[in-house]
N, C-alpha and C. Protein backbone atom coordinates (compact mmCIF):
# COMPACT_ATOMS: atom_id res chain seq x y z
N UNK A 1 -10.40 -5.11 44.50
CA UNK A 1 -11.67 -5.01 43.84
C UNK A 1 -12.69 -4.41 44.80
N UNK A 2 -13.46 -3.71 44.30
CA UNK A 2 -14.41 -2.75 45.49
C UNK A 2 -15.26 -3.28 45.40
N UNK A 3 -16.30 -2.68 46.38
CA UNK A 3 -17.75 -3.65 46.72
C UNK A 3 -18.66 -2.32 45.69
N UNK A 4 -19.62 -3.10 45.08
CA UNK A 4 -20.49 -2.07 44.47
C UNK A 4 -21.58 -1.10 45.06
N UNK A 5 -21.76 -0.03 45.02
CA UNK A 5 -22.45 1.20 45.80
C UNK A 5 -23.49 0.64 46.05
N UNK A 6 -24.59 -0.89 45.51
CA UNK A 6 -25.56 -1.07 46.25
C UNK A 6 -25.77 -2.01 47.00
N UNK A 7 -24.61 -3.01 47.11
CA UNK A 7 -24.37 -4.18 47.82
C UNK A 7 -24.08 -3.49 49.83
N UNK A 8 -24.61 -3.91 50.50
CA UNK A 8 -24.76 -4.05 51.74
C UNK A 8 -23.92 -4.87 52.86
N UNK A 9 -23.03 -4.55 53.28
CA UNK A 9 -22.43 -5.83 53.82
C UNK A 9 -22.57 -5.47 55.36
N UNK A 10 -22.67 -7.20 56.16
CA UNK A 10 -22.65 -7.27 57.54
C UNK A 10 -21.93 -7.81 58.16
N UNK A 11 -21.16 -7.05 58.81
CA UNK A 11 -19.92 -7.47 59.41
C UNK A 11 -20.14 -8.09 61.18
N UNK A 12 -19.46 -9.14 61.78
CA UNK A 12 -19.54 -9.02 63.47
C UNK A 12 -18.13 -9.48 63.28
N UNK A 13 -17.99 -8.69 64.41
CA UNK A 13 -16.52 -8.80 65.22
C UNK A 13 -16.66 -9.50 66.46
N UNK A 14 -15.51 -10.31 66.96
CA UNK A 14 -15.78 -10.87 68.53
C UNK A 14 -14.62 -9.91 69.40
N UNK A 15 -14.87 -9.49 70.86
CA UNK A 15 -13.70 -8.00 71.09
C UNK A 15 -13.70 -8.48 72.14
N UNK A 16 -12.13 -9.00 72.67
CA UNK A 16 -11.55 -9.37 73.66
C UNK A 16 -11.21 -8.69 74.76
N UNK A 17 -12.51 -7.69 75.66
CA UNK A 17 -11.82 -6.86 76.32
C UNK A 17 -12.13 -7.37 77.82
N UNK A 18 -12.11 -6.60 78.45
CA UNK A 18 -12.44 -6.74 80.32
C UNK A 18 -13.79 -5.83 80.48
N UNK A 19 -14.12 -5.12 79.74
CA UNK A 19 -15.45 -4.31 79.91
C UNK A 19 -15.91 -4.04 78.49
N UNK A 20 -17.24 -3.49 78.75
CA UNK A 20 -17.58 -3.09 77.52
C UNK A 20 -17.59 -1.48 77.42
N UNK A 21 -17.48 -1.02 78.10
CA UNK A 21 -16.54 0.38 78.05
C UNK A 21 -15.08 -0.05 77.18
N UNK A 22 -13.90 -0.78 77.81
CA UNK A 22 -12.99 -0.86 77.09
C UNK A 22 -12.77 -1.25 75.58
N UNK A 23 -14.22 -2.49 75.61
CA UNK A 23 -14.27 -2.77 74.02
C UNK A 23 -15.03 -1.36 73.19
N UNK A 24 -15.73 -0.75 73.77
CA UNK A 24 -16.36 0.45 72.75
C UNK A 24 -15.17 1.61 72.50
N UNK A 25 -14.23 1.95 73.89
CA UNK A 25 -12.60 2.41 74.00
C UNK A 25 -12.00 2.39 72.00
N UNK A 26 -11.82 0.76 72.25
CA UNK A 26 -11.10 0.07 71.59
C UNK A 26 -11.71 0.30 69.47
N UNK A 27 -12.60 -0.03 69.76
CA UNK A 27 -13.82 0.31 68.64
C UNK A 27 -13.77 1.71 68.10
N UNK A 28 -13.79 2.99 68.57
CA UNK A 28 -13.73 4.27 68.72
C UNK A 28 -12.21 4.39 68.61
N UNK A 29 -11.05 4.21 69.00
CA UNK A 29 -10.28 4.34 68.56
C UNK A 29 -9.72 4.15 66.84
N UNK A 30 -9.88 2.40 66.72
CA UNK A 30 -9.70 2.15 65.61
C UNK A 30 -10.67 2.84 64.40
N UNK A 31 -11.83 2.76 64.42
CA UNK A 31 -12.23 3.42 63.44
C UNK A 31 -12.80 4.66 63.72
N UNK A 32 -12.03 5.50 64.66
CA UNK A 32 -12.08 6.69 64.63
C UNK A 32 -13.28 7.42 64.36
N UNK A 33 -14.83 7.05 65.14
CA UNK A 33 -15.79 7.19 65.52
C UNK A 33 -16.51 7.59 66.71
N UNK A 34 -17.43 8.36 67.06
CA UNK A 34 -17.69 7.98 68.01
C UNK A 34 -19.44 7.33 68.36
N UNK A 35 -19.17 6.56 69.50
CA UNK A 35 -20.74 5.72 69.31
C UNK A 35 -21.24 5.97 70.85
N UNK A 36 -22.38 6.29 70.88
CA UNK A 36 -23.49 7.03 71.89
C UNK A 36 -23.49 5.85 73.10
N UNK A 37 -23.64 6.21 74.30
CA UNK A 37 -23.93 5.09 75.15
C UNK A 37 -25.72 5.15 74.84
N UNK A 38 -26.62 4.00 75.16
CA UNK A 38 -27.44 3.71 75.11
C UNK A 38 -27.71 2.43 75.88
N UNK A 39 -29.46 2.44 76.22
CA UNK A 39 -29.50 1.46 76.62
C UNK A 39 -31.21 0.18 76.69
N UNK A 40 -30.61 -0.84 76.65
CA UNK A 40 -32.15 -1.65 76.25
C UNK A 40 -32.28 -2.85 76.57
N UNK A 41 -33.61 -3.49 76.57
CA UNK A 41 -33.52 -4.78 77.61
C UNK A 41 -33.57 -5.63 75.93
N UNK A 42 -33.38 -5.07 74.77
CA UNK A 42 -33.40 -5.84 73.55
C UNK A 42 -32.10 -6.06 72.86
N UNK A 43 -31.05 -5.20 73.84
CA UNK A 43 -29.37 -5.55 73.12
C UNK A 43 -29.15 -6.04 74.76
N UNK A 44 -29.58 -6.36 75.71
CA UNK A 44 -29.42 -7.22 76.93
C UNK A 44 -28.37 -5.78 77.78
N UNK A 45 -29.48 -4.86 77.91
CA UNK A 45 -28.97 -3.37 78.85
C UNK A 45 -27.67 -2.56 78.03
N UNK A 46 -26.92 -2.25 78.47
CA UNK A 46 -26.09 -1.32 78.56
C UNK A 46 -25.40 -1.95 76.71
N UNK A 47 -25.34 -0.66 76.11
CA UNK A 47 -24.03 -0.89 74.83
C UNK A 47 -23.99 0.44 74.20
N UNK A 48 -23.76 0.47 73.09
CA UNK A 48 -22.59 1.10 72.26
C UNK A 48 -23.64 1.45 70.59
N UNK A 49 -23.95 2.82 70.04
CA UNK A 49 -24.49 2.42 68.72
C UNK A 49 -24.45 3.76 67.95
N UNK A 50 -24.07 3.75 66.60
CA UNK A 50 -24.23 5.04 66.31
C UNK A 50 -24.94 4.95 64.85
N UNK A 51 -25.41 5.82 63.86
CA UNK A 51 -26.20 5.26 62.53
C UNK A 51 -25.57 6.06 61.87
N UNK A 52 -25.04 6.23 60.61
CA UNK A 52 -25.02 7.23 59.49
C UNK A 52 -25.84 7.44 58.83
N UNK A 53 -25.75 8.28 57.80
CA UNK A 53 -26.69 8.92 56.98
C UNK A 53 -27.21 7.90 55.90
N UNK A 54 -25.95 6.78 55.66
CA UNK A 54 -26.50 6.22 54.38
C UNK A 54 -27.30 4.67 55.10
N UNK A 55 -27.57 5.17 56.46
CA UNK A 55 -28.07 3.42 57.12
C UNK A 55 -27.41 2.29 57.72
N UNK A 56 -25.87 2.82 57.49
CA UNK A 56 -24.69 2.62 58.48
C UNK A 56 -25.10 1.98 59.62
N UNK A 57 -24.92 0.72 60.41
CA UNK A 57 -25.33 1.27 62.15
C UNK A 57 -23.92 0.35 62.74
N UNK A 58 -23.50 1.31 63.66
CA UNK A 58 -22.05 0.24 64.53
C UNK A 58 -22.83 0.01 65.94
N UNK A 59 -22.72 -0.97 66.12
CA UNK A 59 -23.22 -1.24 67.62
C UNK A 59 -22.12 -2.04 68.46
N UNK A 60 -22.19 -1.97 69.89
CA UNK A 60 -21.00 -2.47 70.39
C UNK A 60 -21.89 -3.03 71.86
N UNK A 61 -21.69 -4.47 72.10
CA UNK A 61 -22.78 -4.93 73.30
C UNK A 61 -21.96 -6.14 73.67
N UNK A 62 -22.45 -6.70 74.95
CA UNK A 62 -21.89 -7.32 75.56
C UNK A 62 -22.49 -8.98 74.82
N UNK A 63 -21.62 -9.81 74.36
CA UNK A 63 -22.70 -11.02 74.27
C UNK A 63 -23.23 -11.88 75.10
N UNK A 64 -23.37 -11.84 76.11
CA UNK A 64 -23.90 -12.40 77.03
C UNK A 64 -24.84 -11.53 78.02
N UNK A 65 -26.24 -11.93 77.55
CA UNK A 65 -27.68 -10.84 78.40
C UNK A 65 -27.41 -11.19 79.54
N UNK A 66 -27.42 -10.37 80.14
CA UNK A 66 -27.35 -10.92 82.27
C UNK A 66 -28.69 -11.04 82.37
N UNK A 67 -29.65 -10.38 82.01
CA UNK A 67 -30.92 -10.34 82.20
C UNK A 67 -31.67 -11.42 82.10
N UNK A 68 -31.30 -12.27 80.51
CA UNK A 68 -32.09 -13.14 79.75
C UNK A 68 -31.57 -14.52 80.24
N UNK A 69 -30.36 -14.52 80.86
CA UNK A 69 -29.08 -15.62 80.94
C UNK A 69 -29.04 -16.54 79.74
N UNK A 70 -28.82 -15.48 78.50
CA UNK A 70 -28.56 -16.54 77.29
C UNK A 70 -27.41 -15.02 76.56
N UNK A 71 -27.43 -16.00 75.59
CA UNK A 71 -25.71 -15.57 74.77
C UNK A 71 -26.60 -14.99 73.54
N UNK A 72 -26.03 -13.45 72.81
CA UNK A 72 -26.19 -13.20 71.59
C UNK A 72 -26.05 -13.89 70.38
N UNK A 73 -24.68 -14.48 70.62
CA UNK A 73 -24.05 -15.67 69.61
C UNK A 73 -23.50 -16.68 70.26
N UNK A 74 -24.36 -17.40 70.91
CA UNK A 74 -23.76 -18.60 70.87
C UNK A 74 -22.88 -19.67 70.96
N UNK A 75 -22.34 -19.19 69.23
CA UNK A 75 -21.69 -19.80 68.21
C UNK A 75 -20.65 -19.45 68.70
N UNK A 76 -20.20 -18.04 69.14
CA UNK A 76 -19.11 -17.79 69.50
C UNK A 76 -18.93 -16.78 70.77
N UNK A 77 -19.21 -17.66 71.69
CA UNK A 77 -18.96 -18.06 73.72
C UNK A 77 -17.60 -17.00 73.94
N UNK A 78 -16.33 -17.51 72.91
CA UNK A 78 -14.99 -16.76 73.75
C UNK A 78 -14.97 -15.70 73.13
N UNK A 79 -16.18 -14.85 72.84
CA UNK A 79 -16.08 -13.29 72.48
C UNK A 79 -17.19 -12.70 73.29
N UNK A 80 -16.37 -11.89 74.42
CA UNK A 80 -17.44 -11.36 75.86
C UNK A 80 -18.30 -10.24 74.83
N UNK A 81 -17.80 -9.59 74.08
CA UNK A 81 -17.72 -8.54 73.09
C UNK A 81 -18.21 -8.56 71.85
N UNK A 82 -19.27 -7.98 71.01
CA UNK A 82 -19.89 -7.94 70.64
C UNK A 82 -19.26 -6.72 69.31
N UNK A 83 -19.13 -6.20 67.95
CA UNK A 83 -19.58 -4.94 67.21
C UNK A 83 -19.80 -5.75 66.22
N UNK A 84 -20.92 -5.12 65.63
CA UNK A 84 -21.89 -5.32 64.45
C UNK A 84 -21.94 -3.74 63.90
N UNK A 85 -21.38 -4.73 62.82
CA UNK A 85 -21.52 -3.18 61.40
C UNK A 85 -23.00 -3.61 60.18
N UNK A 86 -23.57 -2.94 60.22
CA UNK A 86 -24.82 -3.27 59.67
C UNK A 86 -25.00 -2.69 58.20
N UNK A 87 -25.17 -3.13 57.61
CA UNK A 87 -25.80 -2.57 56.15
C UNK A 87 -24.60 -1.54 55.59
N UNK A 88 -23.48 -1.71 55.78
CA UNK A 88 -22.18 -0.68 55.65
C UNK A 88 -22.09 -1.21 54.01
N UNK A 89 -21.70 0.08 53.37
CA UNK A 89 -20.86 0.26 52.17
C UNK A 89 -19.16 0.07 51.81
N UNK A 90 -18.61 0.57 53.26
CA UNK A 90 -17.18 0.57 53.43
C UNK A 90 -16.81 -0.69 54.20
N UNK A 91 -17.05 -1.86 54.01
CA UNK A 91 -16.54 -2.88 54.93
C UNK A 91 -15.13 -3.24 54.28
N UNK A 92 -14.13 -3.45 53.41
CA UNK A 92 -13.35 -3.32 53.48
C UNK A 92 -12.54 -1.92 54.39
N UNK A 93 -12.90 -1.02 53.81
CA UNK A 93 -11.96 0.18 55.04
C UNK A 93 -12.01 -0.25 56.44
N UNK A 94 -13.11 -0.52 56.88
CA UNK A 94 -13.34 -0.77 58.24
C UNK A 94 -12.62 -2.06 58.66
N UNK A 95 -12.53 -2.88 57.94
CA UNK A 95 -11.73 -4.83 58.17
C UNK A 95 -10.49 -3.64 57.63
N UNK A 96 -9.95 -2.86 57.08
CA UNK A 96 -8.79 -2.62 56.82
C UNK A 96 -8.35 -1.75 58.49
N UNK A 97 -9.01 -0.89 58.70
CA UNK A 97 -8.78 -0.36 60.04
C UNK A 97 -8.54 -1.09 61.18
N UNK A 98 -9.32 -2.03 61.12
CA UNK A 98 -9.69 -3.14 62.38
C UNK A 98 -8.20 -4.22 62.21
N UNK A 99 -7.86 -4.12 61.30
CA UNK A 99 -6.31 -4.93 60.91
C UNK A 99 -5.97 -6.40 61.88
N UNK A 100 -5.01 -6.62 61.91
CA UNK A 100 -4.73 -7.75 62.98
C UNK A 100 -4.52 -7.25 64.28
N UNK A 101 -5.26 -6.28 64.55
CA UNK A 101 -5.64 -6.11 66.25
C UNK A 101 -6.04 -7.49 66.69
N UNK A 102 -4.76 -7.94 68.31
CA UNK A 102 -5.15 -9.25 68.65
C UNK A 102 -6.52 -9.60 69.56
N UNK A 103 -7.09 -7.96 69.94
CA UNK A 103 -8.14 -8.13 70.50
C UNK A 103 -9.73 -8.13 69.73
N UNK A 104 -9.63 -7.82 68.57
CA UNK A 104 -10.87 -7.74 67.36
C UNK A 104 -10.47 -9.15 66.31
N UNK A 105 -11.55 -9.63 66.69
CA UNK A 105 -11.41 -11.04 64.99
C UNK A 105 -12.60 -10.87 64.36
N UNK A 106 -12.91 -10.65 63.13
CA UNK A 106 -14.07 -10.92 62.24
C UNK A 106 -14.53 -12.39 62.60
N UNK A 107 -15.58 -12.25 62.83
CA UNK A 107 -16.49 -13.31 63.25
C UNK A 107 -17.75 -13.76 62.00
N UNK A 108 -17.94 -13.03 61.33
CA UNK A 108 -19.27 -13.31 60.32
C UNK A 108 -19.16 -12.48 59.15
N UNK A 109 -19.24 -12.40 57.94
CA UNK A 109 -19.38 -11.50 56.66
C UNK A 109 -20.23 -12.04 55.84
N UNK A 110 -21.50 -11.13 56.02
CA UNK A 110 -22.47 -11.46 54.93
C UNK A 110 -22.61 -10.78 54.22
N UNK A 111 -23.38 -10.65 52.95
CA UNK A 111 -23.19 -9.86 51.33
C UNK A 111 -25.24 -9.78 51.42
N UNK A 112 -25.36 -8.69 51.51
CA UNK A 112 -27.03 -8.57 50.70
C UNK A 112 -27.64 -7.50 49.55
């Protein structure tokens, strides 16, 4: 069953890597993208982000700010790794791409 053309969905992933180079690696591979280095003291320095046309945004960041010494999520500590799919249309394709890779787990799916 498909998601309808105006429903919005927000996806986070938790990404089991050794860097965040390797998790954006890893990200860019699977869904066969590529995402800009960038950088900001509001995603806690150094990450990963790219936007599409329809408002799309993939971002890829470390969860843990060195700067701030606090955690993005918290909630979930054993993911060094961070991608957030934002306002996406295709979140099934993308959870279909992302598959049972043992280093990517869906972490959150919200509907708006």
């Amino acid at each position: 069953m498909g998601e309808q053309s105006m429903t919005k969905v927000f996806l986070l992933f938790g990404i089991d890597t050794a860097s965040l180079d390797k998790a954006n690696a890893l990200v860019e591979l699977l869904l066969r993208t590529k995402l800009e280095p960038r950088e900001s003291s509001f995603h806690g320095g150094n990450y990963f982000a790219t936007r599409g046309a329809d408002g799309e945004q993939l971002l890829v960041k470390s969860n843990f700010d060195r700067h701030a010494g606090e955690w993005s999520e918290p909630q979930y500590l054993h993911a060094p790794f961070l991608l957030y799919v934002n306002a996406t249309h295709r979140a099934a394709e993308i959870e279909g791409a992302i598959g049972n890779n043992a280093q990517i787990s869906l972490l959150r799916r919200s509907t708006v």
